[in-house]
C-alpha atoms as a PDB file:
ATOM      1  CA  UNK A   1      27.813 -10.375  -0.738  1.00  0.00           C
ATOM      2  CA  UNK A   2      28.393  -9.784  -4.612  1.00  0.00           C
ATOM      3  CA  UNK A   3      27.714  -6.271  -5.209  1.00  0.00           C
ATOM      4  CA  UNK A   4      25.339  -5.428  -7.714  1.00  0.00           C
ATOM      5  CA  UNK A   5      26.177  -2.775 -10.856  1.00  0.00           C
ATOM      6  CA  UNK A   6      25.014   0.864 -10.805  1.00  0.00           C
ATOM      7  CA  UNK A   7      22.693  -0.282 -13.826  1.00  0.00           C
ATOM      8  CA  UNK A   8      20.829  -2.720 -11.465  1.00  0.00           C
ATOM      9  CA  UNK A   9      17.123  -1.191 -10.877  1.00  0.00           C
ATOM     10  CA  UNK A  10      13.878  -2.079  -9.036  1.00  0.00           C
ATOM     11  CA  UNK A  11      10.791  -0.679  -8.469  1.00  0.00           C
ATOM     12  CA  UNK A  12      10.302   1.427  -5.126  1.00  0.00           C
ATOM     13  CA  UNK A  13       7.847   2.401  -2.940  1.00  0.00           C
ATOM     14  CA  UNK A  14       7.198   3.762   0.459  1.00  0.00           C
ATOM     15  CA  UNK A  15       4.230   2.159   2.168  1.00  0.00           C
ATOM     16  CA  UNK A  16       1.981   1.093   5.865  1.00  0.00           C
ATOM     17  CA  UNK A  17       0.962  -2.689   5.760  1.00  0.00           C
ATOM     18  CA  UNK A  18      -2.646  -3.883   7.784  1.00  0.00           C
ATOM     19  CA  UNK A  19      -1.536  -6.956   9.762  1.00  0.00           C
ATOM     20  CA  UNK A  20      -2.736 -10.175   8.748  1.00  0.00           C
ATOM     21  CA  UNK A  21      -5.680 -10.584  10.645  1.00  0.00           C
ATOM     22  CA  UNK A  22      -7.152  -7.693   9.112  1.00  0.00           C
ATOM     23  CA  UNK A  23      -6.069  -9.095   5.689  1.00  0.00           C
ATOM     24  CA  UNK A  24      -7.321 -12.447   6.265  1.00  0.00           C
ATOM     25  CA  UNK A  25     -11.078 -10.765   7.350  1.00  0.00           C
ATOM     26  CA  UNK A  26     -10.845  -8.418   3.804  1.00  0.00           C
ATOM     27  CA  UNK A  27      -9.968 -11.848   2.199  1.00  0.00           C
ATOM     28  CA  UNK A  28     -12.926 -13.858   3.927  1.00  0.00           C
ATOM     29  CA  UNK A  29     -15.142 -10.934   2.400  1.00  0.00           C
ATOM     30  CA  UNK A  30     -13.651 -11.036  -1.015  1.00  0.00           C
ATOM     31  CA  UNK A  31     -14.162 -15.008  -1.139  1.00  0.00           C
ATOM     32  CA  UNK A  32     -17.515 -14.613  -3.703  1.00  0.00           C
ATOM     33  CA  UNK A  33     -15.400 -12.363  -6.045  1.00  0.00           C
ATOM     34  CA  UNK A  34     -12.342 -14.960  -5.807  1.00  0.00           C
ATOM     35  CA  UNK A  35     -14.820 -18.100  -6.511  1.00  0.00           C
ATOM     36  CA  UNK A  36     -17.156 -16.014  -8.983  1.00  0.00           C
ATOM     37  CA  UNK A  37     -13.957 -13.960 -11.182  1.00  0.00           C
ATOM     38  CA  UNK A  38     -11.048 -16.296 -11.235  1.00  0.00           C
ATOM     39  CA  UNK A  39      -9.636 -14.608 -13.668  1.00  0.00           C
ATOM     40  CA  UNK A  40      -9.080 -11.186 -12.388  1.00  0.00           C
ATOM     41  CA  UNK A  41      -5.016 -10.459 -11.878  1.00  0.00           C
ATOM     42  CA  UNK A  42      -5.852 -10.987  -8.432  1.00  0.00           C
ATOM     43  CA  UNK A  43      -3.077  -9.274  -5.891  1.00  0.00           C
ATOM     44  CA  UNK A  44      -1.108 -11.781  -3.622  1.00  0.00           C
ATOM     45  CA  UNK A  45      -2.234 -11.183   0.128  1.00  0.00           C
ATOM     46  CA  UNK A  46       1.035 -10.227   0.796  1.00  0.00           C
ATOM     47  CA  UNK A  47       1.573  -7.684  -1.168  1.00  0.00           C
ATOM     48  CA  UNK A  48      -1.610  -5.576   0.412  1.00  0.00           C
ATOM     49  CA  UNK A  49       0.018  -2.196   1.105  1.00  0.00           C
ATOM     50  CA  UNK A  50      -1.188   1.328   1.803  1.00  0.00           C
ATOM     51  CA  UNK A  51       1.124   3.211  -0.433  1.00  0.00           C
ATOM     52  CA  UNK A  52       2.395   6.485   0.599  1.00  0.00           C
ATOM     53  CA  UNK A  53       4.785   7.419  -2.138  1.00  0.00           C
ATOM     54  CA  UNK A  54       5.482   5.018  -5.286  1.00  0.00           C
ATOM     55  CA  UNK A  55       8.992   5.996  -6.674  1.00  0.00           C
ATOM     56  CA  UNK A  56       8.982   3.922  -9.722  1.00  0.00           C
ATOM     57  CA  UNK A  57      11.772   2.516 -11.123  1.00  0.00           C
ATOM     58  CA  UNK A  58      15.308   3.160  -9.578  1.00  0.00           C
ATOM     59  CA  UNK A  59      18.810   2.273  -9.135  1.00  0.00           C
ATOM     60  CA  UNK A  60      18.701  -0.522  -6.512  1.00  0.00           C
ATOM     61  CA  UNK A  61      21.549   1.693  -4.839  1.00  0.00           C
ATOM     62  CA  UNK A  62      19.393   4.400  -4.916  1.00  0.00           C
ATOM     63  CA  UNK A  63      16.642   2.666  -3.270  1.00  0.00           C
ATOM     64  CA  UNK A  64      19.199   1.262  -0.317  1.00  0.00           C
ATOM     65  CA  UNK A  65      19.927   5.254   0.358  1.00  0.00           C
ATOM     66  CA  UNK A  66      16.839   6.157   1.885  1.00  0.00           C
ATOM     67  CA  UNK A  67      17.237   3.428   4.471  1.00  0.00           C
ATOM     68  CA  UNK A  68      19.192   5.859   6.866  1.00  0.00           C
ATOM     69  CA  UNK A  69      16.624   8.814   6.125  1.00  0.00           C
ATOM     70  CA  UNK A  70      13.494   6.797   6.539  1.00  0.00           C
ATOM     71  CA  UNK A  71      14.477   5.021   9.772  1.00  0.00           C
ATOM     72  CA  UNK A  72      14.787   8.742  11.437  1.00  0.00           C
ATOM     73  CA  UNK A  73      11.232   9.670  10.130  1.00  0.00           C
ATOM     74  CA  UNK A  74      10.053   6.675  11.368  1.00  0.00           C
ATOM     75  CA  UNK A  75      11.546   6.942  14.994  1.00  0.00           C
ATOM     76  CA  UNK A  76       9.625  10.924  15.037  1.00  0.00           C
ATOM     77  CA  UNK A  77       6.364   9.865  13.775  1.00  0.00           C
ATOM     78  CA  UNK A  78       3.554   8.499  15.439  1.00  0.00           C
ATOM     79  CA  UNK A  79       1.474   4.822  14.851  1.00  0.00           C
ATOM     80  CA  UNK A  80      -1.827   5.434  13.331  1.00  0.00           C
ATOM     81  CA  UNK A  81      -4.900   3.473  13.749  1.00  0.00           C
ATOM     82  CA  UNK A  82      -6.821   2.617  10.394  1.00  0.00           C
ATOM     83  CA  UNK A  83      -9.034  -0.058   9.307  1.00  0.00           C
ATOM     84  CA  UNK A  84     -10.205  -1.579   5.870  1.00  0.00           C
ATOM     85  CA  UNK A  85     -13.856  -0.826   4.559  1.00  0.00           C
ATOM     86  CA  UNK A  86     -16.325  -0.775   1.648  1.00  0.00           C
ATOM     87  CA  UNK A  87     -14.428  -1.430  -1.569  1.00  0.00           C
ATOM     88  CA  UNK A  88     -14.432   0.695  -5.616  1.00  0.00           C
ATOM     89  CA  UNK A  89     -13.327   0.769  -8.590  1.00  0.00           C
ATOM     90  CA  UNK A  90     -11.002   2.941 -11.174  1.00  0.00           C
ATOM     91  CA  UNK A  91     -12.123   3.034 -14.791  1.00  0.00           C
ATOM     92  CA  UNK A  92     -13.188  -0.815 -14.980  1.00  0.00           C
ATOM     93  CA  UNK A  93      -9.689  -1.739 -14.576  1.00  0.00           C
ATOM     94  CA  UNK A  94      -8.525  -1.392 -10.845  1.00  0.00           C
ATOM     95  CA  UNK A  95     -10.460  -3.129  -7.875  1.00  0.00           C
ATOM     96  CA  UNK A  96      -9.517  -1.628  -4.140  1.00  0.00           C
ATOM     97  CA  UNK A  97     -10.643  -1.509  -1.107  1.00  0.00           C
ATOM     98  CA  UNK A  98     -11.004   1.701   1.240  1.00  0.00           C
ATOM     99  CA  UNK A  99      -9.481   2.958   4.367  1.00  0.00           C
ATOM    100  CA  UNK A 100     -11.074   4.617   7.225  1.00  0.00           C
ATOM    101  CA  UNK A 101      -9.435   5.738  10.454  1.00  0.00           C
ATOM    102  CA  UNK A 102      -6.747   8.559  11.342  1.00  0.00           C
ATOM    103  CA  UNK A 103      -6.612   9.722   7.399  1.00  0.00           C
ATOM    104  CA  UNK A 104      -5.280  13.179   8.619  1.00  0.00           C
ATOM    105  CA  UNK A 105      -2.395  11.400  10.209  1.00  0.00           C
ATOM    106  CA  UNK A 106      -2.268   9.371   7.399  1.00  0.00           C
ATOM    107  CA  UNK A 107      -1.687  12.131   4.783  1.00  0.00           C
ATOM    108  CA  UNK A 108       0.543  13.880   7.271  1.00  0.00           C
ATOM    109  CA  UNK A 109       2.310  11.196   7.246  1.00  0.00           C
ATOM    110  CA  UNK A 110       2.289  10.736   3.522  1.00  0.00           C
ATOM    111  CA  UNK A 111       3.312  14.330   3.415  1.00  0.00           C
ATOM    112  CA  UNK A 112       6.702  13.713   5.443  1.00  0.00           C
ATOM    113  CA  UNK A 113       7.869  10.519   3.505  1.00  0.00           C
ATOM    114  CA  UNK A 114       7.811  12.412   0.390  1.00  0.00           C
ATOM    115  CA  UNK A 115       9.700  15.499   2.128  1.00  0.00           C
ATOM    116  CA  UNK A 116      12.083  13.318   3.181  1.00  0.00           C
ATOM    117  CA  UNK A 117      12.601  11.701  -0.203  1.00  0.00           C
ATOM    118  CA  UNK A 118      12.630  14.878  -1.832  1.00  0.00           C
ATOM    119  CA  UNK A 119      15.353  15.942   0.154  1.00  0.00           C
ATOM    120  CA  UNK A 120      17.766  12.974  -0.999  1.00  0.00           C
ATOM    121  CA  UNK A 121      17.380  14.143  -3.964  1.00  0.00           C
ATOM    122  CA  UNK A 122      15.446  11.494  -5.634  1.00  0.00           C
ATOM    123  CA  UNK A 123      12.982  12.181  -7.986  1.00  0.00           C
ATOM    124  CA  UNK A 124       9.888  10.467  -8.348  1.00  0.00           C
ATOM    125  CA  UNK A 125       6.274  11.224  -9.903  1.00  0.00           C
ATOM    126  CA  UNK A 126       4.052  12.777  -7.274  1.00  0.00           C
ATOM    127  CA  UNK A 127       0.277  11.995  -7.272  1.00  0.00           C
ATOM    128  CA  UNK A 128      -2.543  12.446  -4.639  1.00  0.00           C
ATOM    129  CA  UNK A 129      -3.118  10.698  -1.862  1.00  0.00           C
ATOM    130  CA  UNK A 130      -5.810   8.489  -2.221  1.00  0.00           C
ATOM    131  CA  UNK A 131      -5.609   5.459   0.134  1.00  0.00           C
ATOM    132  CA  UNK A 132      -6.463   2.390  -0.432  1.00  0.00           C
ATOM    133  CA  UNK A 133      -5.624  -1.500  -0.688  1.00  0.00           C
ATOM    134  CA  UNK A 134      -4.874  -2.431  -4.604  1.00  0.00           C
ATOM    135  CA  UNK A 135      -6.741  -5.887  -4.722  1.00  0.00           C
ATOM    136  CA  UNK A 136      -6.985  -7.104  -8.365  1.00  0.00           C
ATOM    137  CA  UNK A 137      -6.894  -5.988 -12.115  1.00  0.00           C
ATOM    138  CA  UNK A 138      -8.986  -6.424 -14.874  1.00  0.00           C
ATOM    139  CA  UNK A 139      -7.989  -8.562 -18.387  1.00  0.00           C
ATOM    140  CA  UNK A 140      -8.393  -6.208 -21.439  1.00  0.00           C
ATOM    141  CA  UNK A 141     -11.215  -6.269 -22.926  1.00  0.00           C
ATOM    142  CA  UNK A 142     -13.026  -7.042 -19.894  1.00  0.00           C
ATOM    143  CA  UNK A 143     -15.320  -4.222 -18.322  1.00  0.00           C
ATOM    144  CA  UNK A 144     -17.479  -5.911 -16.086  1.00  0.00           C
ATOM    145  CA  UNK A 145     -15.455  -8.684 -13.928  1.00  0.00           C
ATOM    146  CA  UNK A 146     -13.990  -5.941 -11.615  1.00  0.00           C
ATOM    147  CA  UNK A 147     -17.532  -3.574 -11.283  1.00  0.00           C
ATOM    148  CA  UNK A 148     -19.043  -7.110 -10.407  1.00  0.00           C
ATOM    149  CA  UNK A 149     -16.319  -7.662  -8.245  1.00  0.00           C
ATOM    150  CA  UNK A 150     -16.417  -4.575  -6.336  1.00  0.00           C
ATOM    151  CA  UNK A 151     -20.020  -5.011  -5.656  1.00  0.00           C
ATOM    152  CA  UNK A 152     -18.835  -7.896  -3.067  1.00  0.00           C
ATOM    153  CA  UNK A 153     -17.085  -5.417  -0.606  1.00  0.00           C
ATOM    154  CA  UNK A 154     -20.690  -3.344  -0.734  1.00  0.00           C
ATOM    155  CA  UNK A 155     -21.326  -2.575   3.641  1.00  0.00           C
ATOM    156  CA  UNK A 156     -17.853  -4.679   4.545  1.00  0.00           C
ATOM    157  CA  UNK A 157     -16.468  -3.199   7.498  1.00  0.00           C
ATOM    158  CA  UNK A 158     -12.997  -4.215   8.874  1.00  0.00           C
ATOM    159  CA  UNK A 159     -11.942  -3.894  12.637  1.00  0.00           C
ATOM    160  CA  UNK A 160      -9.757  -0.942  13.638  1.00  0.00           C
ATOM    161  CA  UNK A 161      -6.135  -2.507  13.786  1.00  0.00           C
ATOM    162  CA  UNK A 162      -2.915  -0.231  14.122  1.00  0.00           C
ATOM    163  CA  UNK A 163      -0.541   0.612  11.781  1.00  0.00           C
ATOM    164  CA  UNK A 164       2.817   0.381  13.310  1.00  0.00           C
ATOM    165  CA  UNK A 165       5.566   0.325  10.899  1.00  0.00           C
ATOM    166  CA  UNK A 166       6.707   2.197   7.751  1.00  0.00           C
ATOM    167  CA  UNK A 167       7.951  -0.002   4.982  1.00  0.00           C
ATOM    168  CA  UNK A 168      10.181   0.938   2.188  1.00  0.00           C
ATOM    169  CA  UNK A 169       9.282  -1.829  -0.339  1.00  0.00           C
ATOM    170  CA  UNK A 170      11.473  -3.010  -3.322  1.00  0.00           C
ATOM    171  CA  UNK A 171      10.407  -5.412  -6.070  1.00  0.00           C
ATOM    172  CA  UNK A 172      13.077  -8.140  -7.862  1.00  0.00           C
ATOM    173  CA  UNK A 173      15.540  -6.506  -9.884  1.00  0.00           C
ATOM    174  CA  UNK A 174      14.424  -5.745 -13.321  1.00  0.00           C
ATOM    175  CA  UNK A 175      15.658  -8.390 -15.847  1.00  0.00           C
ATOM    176  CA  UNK A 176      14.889 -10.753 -13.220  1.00  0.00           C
ATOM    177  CA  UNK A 177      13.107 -13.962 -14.628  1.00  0.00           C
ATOM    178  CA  UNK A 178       9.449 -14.640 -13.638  1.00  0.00           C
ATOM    179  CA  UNK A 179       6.572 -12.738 -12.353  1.00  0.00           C
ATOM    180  CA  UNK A 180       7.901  -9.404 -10.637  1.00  0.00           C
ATOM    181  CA  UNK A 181       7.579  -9.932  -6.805  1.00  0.00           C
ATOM    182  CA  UNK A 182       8.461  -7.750  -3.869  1.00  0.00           C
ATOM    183  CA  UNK A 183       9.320  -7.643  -0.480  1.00  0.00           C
ATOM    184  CA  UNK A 184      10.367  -4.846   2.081  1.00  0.00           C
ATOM    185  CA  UNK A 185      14.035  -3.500   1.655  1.00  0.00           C
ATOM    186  CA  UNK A 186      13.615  -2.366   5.513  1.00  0.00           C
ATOM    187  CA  UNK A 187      11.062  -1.745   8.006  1.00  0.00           C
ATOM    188  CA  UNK A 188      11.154   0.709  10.609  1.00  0.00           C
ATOM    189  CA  UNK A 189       8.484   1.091  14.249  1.00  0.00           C
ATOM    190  CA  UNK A 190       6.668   3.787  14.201  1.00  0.00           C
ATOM    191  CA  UNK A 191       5.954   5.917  17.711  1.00  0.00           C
ATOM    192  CA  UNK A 192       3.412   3.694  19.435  1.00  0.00           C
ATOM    193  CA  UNK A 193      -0.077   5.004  19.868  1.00  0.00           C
ATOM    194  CA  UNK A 194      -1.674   6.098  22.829  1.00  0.00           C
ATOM    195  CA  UNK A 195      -5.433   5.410  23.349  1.00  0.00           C
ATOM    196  CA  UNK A 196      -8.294   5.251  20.279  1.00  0.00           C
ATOM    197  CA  UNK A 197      -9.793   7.650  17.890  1.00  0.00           C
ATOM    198  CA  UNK A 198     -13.898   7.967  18.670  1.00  0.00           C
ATOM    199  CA  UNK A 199     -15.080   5.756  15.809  1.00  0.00           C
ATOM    200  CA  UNK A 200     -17.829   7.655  15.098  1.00  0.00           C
ATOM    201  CA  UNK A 201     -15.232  10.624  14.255  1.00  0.00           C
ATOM    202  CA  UNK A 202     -13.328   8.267  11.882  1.00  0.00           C
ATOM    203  CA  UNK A 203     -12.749   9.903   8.625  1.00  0.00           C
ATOM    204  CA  UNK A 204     -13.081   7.131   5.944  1.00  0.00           C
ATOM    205  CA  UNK A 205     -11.753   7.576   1.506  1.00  0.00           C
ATOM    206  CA  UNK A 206     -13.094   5.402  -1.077  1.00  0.00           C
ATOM    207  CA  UNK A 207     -10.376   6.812  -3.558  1.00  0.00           C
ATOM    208  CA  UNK A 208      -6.885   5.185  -4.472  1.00  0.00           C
ATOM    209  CA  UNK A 209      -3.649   6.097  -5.427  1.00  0.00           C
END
């Protein structure tokens, strides 16, 4: 394998991923806002993540450090179960969708990561939890695609599905030609559940990071 230069950057970021079925049903529900705003910078499927810490831009060396450190957290931390629901918008410009489930766990969670990055001595811009899927973004000069758009998610409701890995998410290298893409660095299993959170106790966010 060549090995890349010091100089050699990507961006970062630390994140749980629903499995596909539970993308596929939040991607049967968005099917009016696909057909009726095609052109909305609509997010690929794949890329659906619940970010727990975005670390920007960093050396791609950098970014292969916190393998070792984020495998350990993984192997001490327990699954969570989550689901997808209702869907919002930031300033015109940012359609999501919302998370209900085992928030506490997820911001405890959250809360660990970013200990654990801290303590490799990477800096990176901290900023509220708030999760959520990032589905689309608007064009400039286009305020009401994504409000129209966010009306399609009103009352959807995803099933309660599991989420049982941490992924530590890299795009292509910058400089790279084409449309940035990424793809998980590493993945690591989480401690498997045990049972199901009372879903009338779930706590649910319509906020995003």
């Amino acid at each position: 394998m060549t090995e890349l230069p010091h100089a050699v950057t990507q961006h970062a970021f630390i994140a749980l991923a629903p499995p596909d079925d539970a993308k596929n049903e939040l991607a049967h529900a968005l099917g009016p806002a696909y057909a009726a705003y095609p052109d909305l910078r609509w997010n690929r499927i794949e890329d659906w993540h619940i970010t727990l810490a975005f670390l920007g831009e960093l050396p791609v060396r950098t970014v292969q450090r916190l393998r070792s450190p984020l495998a350990g957290l993984a192997a001490a931390r327990p699954s969570l179960e989550l689901a997808l629901a209702g869907g919002g918008h930031f300033d015109d410009r940012v359609l999501w969708s919302g998370i209900e489930g085992d928030l506490d766990g997820l911001h405890k969670l959250a809360e660990a990561v970013r200990a654990r990055v801290r303590a490799c001595d990477v800096a990176f811009t901290e900023r509220p939890l708030r999760p959520h899927l990032t589905l689309a973004r608007g064009r400039r000069h286009d305020s009401a695609s994504i409000t129209a758009a966010a009306s399609c998610l009103e009352g959807f409701s995803g099933r309660p599905w599991r989420a049982e890995r941490l992924h530590l998410v890299g795009s292509t290298v910058r400089g790279h030609p084409g449309p940035r893409r990424y793809q998980d660095v590493a993945s690591w299993a989480l401690v498997p559940g045990r049972g199901h959170p009372d879903p009338s106790a779930r706590g649910t966010t319509g906020q995003a990071l």
